[in-house]
Protein backbone atom coordinates (compact mmCIF):
# COMPACT_ATOMS: atom_id res chain seq x y z
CA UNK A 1 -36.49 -112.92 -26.67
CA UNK A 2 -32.76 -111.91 -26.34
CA UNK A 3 -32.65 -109.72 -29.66
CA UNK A 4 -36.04 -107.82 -28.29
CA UNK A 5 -34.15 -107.26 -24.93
CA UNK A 6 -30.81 -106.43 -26.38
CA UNK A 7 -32.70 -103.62 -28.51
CA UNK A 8 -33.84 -102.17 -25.30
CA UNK A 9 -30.66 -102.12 -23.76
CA UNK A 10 -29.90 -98.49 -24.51
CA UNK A 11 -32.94 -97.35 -22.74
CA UNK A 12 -32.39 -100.19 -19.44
CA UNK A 13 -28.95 -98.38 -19.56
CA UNK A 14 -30.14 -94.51 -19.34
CA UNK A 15 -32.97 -95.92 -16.33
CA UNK A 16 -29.88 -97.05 -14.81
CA UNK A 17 -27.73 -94.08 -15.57
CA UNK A 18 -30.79 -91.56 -14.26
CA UNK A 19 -30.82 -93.63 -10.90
CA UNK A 20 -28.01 -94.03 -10.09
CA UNK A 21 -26.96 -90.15 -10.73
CA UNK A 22 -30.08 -89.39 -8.78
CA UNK A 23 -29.61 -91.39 -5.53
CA UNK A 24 -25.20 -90.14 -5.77
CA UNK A 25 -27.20 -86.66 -6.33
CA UNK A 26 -29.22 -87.01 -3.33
CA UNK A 27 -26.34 -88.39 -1.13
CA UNK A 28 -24.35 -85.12 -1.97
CA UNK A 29 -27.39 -83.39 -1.49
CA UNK A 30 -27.88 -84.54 1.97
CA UNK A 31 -24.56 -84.30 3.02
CA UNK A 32 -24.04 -80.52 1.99
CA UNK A 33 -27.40 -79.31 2.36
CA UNK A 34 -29.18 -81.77 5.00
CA UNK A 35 -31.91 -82.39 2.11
CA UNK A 36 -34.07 -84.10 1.28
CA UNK A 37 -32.97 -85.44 4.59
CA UNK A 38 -30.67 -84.75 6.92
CA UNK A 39 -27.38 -86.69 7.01
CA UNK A 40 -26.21 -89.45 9.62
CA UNK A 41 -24.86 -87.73 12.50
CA UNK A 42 -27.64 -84.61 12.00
CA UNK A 43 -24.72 -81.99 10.67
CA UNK A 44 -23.96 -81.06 7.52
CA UNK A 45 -20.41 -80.71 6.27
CA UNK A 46 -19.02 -77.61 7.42
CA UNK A 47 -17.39 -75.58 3.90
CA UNK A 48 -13.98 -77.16 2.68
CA UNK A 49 -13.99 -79.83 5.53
CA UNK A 50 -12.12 -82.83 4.59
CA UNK A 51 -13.47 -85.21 3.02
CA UNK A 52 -16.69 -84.43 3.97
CA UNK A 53 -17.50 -81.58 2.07
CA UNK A 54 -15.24 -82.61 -0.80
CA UNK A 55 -17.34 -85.60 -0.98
CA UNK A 56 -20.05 -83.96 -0.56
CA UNK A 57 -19.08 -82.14 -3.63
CA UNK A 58 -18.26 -85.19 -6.05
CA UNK A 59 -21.51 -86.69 -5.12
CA UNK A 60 -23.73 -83.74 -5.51
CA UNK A 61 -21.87 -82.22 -8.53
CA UNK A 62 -21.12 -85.89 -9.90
CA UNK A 63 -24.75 -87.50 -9.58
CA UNK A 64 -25.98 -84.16 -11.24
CA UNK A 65 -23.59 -84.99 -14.23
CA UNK A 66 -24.62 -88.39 -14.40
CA UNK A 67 -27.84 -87.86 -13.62
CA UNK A 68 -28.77 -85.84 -16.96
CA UNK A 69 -26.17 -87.52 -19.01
CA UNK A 70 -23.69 -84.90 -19.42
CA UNK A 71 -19.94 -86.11 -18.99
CA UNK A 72 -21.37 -89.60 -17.73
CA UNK A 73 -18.02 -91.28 -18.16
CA UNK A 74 -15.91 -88.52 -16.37
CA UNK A 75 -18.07 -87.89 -13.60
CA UNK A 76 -18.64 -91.31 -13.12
CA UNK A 77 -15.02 -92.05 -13.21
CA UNK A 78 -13.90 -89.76 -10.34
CA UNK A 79 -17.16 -90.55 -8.73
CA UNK A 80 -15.82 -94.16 -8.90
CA UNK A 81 -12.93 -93.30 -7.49
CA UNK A 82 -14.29 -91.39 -5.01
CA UNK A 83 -16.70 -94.09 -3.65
CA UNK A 84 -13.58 -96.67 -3.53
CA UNK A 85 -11.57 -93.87 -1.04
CA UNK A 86 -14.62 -93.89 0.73
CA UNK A 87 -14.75 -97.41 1.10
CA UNK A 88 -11.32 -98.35 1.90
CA UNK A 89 -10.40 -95.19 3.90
CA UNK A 90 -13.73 -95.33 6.31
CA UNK A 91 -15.27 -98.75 5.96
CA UNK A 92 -12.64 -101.29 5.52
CA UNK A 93 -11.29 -100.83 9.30
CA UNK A 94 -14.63 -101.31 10.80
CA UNK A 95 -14.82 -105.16 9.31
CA UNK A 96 -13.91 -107.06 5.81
CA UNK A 97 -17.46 -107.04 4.50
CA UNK A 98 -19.15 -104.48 3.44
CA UNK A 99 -22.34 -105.79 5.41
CA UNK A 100 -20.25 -105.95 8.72
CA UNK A 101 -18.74 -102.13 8.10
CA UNK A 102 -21.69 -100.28 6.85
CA UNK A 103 -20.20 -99.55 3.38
CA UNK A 104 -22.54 -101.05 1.11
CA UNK A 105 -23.84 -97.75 -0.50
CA UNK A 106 -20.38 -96.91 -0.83
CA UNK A 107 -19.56 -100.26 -2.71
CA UNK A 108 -22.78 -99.62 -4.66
CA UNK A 109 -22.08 -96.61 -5.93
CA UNK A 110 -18.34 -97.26 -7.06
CA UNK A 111 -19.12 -100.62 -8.64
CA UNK A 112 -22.57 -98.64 -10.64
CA UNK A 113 -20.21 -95.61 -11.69
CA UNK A 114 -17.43 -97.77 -12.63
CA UNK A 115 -19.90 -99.96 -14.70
CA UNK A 116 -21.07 -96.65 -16.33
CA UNK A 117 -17.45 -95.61 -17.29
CA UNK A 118 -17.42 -98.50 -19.40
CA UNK A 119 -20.83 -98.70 -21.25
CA UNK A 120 -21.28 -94.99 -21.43
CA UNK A 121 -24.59 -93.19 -20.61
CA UNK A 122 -27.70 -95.32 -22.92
CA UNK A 123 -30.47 -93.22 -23.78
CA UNK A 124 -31.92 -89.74 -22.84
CA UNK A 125 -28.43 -88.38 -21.91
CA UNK A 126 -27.52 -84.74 -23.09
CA UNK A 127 -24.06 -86.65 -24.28
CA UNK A 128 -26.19 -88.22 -27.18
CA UNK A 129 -27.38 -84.71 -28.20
CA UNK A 130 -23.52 -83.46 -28.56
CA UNK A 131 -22.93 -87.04 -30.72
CA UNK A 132 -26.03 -86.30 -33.05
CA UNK A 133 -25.56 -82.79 -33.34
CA UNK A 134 -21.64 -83.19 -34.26
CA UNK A 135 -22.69 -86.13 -36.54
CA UNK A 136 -25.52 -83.73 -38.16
CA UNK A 137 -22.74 -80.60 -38.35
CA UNK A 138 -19.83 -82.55 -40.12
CA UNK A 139 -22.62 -84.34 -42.91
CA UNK A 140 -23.73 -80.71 -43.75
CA UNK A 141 -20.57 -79.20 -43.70
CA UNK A 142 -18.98 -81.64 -46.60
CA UNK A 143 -19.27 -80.68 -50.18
CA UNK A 144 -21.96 -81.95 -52.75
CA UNK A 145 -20.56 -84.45 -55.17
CA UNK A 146 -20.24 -83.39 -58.52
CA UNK A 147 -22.74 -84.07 -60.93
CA UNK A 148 -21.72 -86.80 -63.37
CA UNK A 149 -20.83 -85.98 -67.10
């Protein structure tokens, strides 16, 4: 059972990956755009208002990234990062828990970004067609051996 499941892993890891960078997607979406729905409080973030449009930025730009696959470990890094601020800056005051301070997406997403940071993006990312293509460029690039005498 564990060596059929740990040969599936790749592909549990890109579901993961493609959620993940969806729903950060979507947050960024709603908070810079007011779709698909409109952010708490009604307003969107007015242009270059701190943090909210910055964050607004990471998360839309970010959960794009991560969301195909492309950069995974960079955008998910500073999307981390991002998501920790977040956390400590807004929701730590209101109460230690993140249940008691309403900061459990943002402890969601930083703890499923930082996880991706460190086991990279699984399957069906655009970073696996870079690996395969550079892998495929570099074996047809080296020379033919020489025929034996």
């Amino acid at each position: 059972m564990l060596t059929f499941l740990n040969s599936k892993s790749p592909w549990a890891i890109g579901a993961f990956r493609i959620v993940v960078g969806f729903l950060f997607f979507c947050h960024g979406a709603s908070t810079l755009l007011g779709w698909p729905v409109e952010p708490q409080g009604g307003a969107t973030a007015e242009f270059g208002a701190w943090p909210s449009w910055w964050a607004g930025i990471i998360q839309l730009v970010g959960g794009g990234l991560v969301l195909v696959g492309w950069q995974t470990r960079w955008a998910a890094l500073i999307g981390s990062g991002s998501m920790a601020v977040a956390y400590f800056w807004k929701h730590q005051a209101d109460g230690l828990l993140p249940i008691q301070n309403d900061g459990e997406s943002s402890a969601m997403f930083c703890w499923s970004l930082a996880l991706l940071v460190f086991i990279g993006p699984g399957m069906l990312a655009v970073d696996n067609l870079r690996v395969r293509r550079a892998a495929t460029t570099s074996a047809a690039d080296e020379p033919e051996p020489a025929p034996a005498s």
